[in-house]
Protein backbone atom coordinates (compact mmCIF):
# COMPACT_ATOMS: atom_id res chain seq x y z
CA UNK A 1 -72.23 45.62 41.38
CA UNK A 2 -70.08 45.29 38.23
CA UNK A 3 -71.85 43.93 35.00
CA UNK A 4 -69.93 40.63 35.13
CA UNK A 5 -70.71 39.93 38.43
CA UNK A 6 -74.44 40.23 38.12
CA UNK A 7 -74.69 38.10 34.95
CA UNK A 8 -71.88 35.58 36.90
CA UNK A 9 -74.10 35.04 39.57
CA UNK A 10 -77.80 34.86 37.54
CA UNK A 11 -75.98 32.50 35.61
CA UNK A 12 -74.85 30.22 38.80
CA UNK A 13 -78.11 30.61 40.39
CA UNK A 14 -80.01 29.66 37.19
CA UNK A 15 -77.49 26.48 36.55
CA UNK A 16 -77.89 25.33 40.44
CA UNK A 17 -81.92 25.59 40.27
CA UNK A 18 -82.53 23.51 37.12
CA UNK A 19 -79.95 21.03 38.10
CA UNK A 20 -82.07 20.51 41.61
CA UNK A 21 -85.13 20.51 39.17
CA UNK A 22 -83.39 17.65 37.26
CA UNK A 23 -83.20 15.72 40.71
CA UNK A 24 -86.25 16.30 41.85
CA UNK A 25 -87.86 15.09 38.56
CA UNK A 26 -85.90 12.23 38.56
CA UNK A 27 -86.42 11.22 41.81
CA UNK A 28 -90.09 11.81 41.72
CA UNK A 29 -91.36 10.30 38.00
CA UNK A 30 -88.87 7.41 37.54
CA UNK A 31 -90.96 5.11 39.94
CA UNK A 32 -87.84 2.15 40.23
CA UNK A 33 -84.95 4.52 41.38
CA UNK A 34 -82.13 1.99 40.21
CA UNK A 35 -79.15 3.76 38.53
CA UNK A 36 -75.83 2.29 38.03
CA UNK A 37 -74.98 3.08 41.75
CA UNK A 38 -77.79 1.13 43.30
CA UNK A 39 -80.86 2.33 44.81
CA UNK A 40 -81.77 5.81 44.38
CA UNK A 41 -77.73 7.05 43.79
CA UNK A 42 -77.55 7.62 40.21
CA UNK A 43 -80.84 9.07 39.81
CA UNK A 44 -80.58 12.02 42.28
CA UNK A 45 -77.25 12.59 42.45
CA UNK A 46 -75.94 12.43 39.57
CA UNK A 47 -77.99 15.45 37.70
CA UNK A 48 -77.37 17.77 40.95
CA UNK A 49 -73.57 16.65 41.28
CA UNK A 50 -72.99 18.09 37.39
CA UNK A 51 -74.81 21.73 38.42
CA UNK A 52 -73.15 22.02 41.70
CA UNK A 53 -69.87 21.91 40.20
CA UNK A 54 -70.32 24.94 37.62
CA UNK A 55 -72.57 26.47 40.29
CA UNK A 56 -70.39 26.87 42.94
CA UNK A 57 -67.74 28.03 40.76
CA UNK A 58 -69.91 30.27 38.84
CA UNK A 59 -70.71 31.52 42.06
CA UNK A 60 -67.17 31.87 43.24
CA UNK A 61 -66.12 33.85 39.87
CA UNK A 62 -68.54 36.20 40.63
CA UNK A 63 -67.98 37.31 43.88
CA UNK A 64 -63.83 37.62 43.97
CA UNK A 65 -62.41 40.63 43.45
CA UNK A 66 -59.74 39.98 41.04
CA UNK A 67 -61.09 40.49 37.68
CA UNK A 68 -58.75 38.03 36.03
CA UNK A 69 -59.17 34.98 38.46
CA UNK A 70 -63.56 36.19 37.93
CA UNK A 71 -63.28 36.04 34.04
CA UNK A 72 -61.02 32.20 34.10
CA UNK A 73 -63.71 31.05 37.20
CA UNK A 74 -66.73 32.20 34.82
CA UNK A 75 -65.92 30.66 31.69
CA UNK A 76 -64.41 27.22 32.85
CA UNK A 77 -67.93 26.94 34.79
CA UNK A 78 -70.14 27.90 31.68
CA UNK A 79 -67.99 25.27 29.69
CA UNK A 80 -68.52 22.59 32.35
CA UNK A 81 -72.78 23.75 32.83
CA UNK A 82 -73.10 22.08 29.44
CA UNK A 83 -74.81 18.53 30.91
CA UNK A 84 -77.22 20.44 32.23
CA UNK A 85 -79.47 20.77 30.02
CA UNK A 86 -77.37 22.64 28.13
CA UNK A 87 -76.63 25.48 30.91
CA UNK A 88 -79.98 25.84 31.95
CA UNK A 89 -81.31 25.94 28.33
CA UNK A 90 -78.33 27.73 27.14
CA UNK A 91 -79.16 30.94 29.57
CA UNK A 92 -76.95 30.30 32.13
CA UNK A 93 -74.31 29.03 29.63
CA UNK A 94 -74.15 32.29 27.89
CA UNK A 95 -74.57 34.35 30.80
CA UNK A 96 -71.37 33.29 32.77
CA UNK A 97 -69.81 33.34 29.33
CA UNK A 98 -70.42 37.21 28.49
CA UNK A 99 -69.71 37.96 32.36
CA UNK A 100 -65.93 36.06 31.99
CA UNK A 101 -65.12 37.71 28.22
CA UNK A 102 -66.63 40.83 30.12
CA UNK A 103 -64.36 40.30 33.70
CA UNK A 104 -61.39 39.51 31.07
CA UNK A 105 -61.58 42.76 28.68
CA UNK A 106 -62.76 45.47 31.03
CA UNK A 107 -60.74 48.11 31.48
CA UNK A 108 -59.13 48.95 35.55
């Protein structure tokens, strides 16, 4: 497995996990579950929705083949992992960051 590929997918893993962490919390400690969607929506939802976007195209960049389509995937998901908590504390952030600059200036 290719450099970028590994840190692409630790990256996508990592964002995914804290943004179900973010639910969970949510769900669990805010006793009155009222968002601005109504009962329960906005509270669970709405942290997991943000991580499963960037997640699942973190996850995506890292397992195509073609390096350039990787490297685009990769960074446009470590840009959009921001909301949560800021990519996973800024780990995930920078990890599917290095692995698109990496995907996008390897050599072959």
């Amino acid at each position: 497995m290719e450099t970028y590929r590994a840190l692409g997918l630790i990256g996508a893993i990592l964002v995914i996990v804290i943004g179900l962490l973010m639910s969970i919390f949510f769900f669990r400690f805010y006793p009155y579950h009222f968002g601005m969607m109504g009962f329960g929506m906005m509270m669970f939802g709405f942290p997991f929705f943000f991580a499963l976007i960037p997640g699942v195209m973190g996850l995506i960049g890292a397992l195509i083949n073609d390096k350039i389509a990787s490297g685009v995937l990769l960074i446009i998901a470590s840009f959009l992992s921001l909301p949560v908590f800021f990519g996973a504390f800024g780990i995930g952030f920078v990890l599917m960051l290095v692995g698109g600059i990496l995907a996008l200036t390897s050599k072959s």
